[in-house]
C-alpha atoms as a PDB file:
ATOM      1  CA  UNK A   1       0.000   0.000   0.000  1.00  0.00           C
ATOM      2  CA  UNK A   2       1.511   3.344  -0.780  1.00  0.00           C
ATOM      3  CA  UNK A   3       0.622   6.658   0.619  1.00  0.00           C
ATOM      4  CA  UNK A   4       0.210  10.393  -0.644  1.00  0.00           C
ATOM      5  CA  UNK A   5      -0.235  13.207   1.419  1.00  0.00           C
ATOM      6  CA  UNK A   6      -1.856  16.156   0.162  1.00  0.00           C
ATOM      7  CA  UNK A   7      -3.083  19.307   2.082  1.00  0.00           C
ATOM      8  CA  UNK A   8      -6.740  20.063   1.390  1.00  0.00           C
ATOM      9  CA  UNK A   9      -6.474  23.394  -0.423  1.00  0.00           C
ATOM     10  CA  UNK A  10      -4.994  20.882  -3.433  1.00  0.00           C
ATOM     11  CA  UNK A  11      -7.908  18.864  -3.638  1.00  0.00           C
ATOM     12  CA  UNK A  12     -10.936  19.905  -5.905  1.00  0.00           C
ATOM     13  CA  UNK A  13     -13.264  19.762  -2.746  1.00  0.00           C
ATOM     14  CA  UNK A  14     -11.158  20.833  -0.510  1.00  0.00           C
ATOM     15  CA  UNK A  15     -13.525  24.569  -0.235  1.00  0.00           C
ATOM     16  CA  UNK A  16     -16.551  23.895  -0.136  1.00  0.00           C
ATOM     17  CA  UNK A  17     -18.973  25.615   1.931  1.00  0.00           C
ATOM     18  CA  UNK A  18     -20.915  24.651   4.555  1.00  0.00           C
ATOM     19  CA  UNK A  19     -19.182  21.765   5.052  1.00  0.00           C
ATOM     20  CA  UNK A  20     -16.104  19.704   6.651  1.00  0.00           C
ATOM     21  CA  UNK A  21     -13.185  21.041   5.181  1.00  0.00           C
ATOM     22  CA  UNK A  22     -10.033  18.662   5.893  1.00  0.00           C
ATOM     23  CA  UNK A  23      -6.992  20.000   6.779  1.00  0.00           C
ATOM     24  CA  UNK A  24      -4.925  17.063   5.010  1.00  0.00           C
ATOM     25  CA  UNK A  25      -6.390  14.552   2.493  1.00  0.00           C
ATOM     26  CA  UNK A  26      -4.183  11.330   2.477  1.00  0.00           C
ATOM     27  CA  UNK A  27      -5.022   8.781  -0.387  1.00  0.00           C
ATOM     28  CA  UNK A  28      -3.966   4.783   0.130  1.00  0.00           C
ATOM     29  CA  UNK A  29      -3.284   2.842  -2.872  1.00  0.00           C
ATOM     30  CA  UNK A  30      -3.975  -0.592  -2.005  1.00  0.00           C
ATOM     31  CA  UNK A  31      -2.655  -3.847  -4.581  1.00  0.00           C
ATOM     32  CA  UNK A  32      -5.625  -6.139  -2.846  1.00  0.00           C
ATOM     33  CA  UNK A  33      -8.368  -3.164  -3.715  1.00  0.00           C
ATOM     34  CA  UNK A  34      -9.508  -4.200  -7.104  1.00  0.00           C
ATOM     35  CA  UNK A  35     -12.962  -1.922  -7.618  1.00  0.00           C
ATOM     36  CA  UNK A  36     -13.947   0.031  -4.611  1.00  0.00           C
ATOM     37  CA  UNK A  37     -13.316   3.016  -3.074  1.00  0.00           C
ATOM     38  CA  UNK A  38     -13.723   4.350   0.328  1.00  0.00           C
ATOM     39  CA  UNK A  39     -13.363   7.358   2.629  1.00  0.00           C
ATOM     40  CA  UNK A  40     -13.573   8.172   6.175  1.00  0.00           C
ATOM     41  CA  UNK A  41     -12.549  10.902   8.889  1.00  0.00           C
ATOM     42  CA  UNK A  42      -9.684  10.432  10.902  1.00  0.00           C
ATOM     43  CA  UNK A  43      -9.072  13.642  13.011  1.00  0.00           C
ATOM     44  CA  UNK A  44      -9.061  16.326  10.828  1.00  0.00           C
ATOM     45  CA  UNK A  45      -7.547  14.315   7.878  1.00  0.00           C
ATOM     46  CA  UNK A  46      -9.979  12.510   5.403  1.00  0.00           C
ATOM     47  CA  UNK A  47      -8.746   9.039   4.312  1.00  0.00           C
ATOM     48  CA  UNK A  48      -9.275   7.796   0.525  1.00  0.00           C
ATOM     49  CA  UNK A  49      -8.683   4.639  -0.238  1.00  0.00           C
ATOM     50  CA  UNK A  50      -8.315   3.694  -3.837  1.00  0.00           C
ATOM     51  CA  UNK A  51      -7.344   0.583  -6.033  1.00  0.00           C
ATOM     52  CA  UNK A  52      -3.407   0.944  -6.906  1.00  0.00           C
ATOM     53  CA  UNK A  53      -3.987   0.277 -11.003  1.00  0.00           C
ATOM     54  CA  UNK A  54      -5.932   4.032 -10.658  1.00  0.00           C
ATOM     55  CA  UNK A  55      -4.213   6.942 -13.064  1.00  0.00           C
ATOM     56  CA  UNK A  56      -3.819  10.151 -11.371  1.00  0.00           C
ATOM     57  CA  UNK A  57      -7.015  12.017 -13.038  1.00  0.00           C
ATOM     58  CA  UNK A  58      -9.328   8.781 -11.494  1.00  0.00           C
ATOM     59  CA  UNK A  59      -7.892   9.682  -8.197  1.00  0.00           C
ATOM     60  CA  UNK A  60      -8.632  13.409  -8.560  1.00  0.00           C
ATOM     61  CA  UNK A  61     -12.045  12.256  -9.732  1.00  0.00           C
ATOM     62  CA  UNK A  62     -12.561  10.212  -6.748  1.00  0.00           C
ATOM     63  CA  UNK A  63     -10.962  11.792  -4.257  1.00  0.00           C
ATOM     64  CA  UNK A  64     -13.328  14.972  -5.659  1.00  0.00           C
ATOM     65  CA  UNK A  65     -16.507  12.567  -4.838  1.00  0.00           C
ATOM     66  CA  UNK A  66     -15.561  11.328  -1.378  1.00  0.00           C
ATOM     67  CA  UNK A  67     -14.269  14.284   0.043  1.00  0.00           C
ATOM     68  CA  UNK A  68     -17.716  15.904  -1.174  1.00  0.00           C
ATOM     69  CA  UNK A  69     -19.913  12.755   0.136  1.00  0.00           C
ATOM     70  CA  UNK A  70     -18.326  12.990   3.686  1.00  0.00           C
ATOM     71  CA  UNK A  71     -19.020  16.686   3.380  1.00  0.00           C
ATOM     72  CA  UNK A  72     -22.578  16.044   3.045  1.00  0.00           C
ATOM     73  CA  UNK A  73     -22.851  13.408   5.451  1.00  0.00           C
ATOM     74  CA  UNK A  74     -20.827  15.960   7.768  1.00  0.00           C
ATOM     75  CA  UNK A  75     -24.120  18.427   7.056  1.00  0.00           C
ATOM     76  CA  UNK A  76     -26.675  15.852   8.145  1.00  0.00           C
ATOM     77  CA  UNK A  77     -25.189  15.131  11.249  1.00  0.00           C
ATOM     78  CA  UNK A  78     -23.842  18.005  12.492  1.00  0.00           C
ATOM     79  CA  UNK A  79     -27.100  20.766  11.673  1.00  0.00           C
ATOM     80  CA  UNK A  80     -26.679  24.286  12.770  1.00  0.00           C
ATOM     81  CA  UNK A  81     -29.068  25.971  14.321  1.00  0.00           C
ATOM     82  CA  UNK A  82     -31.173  27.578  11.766  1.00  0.00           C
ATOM     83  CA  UNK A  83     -31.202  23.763  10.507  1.00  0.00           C
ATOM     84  CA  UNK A  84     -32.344  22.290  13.974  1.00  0.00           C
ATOM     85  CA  UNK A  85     -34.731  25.146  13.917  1.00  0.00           C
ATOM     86  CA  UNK A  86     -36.578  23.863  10.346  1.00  0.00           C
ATOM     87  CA  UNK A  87     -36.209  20.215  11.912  1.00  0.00           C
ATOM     88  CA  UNK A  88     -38.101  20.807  15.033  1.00  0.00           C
ATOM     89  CA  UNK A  89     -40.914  22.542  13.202  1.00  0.00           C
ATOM     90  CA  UNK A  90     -40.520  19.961  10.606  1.00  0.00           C
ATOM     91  CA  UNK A  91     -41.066  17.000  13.195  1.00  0.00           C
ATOM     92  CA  UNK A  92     -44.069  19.518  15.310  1.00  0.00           C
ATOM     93  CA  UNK A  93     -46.264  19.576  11.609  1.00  0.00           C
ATOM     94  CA  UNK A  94     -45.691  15.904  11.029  1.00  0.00           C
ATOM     95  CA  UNK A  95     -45.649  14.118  14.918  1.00  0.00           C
ATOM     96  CA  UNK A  96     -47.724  16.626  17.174  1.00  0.00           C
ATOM     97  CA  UNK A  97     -49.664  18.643  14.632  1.00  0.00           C
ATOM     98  CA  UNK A  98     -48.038  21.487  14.600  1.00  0.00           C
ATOM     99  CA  UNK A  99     -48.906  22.371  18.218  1.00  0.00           C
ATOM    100  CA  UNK A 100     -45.463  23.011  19.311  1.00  0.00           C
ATOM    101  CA  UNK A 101     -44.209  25.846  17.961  1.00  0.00           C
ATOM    102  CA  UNK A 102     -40.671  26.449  19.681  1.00  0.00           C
ATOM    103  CA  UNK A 103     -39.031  30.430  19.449  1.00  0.00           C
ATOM    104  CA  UNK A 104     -35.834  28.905  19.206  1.00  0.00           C
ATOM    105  CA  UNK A 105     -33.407  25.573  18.945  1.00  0.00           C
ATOM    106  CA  UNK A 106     -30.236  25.680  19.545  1.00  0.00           C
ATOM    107  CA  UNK A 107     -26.954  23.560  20.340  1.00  0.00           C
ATOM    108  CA  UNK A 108     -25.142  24.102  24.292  1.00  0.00           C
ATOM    109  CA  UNK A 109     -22.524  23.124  25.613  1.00  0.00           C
ATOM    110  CA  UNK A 110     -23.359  23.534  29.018  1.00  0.00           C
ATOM    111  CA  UNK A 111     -25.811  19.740  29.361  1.00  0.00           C
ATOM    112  CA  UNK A 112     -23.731  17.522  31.251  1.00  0.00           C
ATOM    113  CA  UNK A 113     -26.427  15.513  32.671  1.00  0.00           C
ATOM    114  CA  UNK A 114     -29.368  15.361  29.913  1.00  0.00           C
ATOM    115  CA  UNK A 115     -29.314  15.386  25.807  1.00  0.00           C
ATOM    116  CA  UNK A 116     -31.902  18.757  25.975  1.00  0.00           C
ATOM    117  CA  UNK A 117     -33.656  21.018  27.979  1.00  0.00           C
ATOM    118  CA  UNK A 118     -36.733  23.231  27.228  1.00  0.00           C
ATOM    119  CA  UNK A 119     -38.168  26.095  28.996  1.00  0.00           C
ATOM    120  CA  UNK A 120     -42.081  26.105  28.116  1.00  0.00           C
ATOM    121  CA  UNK A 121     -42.293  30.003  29.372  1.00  0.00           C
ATOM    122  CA  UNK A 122     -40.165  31.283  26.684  1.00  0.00           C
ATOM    123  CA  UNK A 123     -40.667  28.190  24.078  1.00  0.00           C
ATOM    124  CA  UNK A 124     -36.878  27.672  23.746  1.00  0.00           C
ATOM    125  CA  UNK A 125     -35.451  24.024  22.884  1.00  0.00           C
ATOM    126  CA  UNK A 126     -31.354  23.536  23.787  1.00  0.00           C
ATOM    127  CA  UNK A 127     -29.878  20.322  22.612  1.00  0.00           C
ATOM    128  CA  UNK A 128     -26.795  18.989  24.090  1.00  0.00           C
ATOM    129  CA  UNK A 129     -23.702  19.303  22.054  1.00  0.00           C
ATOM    130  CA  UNK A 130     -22.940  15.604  22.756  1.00  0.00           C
ATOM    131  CA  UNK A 131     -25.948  14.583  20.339  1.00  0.00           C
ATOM    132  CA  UNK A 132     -23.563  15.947  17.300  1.00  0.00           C
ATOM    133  CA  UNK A 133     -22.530  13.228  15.143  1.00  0.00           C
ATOM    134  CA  UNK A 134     -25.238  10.985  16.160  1.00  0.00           C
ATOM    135  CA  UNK A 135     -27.791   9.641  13.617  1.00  0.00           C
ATOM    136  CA  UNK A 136     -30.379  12.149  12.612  1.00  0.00           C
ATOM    137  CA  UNK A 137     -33.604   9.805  13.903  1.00  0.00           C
ATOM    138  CA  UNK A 138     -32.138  10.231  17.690  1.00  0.00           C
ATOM    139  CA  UNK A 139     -31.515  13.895  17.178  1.00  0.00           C
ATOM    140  CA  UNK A 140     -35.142  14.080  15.845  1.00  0.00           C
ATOM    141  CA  UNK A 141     -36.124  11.817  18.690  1.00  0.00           C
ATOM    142  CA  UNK A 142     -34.730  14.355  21.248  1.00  0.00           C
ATOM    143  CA  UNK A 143     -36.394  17.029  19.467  1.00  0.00           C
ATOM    144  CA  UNK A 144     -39.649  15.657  19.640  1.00  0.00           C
ATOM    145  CA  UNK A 145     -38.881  15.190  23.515  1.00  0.00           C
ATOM    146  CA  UNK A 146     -38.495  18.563  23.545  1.00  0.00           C
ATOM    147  CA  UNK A 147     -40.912  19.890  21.734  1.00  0.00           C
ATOM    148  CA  UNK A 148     -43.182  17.607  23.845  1.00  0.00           C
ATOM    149  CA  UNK A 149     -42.807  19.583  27.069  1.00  0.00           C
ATOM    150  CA  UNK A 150     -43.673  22.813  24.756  1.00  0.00           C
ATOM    151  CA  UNK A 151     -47.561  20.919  25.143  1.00  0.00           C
ATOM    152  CA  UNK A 152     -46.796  19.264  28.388  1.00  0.00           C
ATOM    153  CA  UNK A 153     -44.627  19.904  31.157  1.00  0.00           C
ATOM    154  CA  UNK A 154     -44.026  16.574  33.071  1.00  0.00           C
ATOM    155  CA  UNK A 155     -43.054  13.630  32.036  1.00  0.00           C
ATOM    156  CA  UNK A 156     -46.346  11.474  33.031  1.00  0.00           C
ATOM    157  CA  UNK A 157     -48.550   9.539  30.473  1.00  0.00           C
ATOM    158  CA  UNK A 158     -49.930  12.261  28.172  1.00  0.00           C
ATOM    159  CA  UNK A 159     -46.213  13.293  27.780  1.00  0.00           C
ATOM    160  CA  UNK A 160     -44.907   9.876  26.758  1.00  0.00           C
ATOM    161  CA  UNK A 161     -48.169   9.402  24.281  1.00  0.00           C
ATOM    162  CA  UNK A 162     -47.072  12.669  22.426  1.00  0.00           C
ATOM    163  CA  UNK A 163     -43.690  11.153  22.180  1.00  0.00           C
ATOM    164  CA  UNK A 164     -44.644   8.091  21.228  1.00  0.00           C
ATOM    165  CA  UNK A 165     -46.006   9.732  18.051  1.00  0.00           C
ATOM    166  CA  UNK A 166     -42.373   9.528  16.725  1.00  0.00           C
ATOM    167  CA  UNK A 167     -41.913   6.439  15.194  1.00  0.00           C
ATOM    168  CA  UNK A 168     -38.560   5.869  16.185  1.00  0.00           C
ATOM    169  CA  UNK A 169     -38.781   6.826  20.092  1.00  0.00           C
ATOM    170  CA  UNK A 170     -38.343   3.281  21.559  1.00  0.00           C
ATOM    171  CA  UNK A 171     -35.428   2.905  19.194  1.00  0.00           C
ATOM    172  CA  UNK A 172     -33.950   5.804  19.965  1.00  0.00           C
ATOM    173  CA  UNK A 173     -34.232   5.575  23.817  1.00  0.00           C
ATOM    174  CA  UNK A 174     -32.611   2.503  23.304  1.00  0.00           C
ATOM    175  CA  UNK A 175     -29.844   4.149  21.389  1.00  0.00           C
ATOM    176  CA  UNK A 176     -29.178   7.011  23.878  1.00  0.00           C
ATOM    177  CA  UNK A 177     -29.157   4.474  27.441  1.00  0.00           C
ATOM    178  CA  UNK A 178     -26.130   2.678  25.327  1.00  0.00           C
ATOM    179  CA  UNK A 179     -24.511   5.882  24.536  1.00  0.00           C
ATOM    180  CA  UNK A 180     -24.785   7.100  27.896  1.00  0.00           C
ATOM    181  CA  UNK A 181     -24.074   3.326  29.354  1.00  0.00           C
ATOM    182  CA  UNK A 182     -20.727   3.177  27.382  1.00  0.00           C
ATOM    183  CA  UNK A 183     -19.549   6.752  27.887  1.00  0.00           C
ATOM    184  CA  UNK A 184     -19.935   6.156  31.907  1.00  0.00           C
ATOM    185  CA  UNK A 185     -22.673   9.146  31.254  1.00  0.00           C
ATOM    186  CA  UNK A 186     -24.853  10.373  34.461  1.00  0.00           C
ATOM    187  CA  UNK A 187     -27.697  10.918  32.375  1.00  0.00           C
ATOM    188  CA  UNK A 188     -31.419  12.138  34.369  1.00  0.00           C
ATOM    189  CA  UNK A 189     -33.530   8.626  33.307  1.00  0.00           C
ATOM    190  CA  UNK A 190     -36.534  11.451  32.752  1.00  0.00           C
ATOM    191  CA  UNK A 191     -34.633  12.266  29.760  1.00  0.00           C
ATOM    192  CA  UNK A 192     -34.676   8.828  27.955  1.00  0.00           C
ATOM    193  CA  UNK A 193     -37.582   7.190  29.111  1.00  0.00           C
ATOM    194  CA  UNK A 194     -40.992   6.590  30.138  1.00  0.00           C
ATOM    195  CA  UNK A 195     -41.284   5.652  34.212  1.00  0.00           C
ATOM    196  CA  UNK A 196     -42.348   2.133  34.950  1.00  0.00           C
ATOM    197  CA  UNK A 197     -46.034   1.933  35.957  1.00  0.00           C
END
């Protein structure tokens, strides 16, 4: 396998907007890769890995794609907040019938014991930071949480049934007690799931 290192500003995707820009691309030539190619994240580098036959304009070409693919995958995971703002009114007309109608959403980094917080009064949503990089259906999960308490403020039955109108919730509950099991998290159990009864 051989190895070229090249700094992002001579890569044809290397500025783009909006998303992930790398600050070092490094392509792998591989003798076993016959067909595929294949990129991931590794720090701030982006890794390609390409068959060792390719000429130097397929690389460009490729490297060109990947680069822009994990740029857009970079986008859905990681929304802004004018993003998270369209979501959660996205996920109030489609799961709670437009009833909750949230003045803001935004990211903190201040959440060190829960994945988002809402204060009814002033109809603003905070999500935790942590939830970056997770799959969009347990961001939208946590949204809908949120934008739960916007109708109701505790977390007793009519709260869960509004929830529950996400088709994902279980899933996602699920997803988040692992997260926070693995990391050694403290998180409130209000914040994942139903009580018992």
């Amino acid at each position: 396998m051989t190895r070229d290192r090249q700094p992002a500003d001579r890569q044809p995707g290397g500025s783009q907007q909006g998303g992930h820009v790398p600050d070092a691309v490094e392509v792998r030539r591989s003798t076993r890769r016959r067909r595929t190619v294949s990129a991931y994240r590794d720090g701030d580098r982006t890794v390609v890995m390409i068959p060792a036959r390719m000429s130097r304009a397929e690389e460009r070409h490729w490297v060109t794609l990947m680069v822009e693919r994990l740029a857009k995958q970079d986008r859905r995971r990681r929304p802004d907040d004018e993003e998270l703002m369209a979501r959660a009114r996205d996920l109030s007309r489609r799961h709670l019938d437009g009833r909750a109608a949230p003045a803001s959403v935004r990211w903190v980094t201040n959440q060190g014991s829960r994945w988002g917080s809402c204060t009814p009064v002033d109809r603003t949503i905070r999500l935790s930071s942590r939830l970056r990089g997770m799959p969009a259906w347990v961001v939208d999960y946590v949204l809908v949480h949120e934008l739960a308490h916007l109708l109701v403020a505790g977390h007793g039955p009519r709260f869960w049934a509004l929830v529950d109108h996400y088709p994902r919730s279980e899933r996602a509950r699920g997803y988040l007690e692992g997260v926070a099991a693995a990391a050694g998290l403290d998180i409130d159990p209000d914040d994942v799931e139903p009580a018992a009864g």
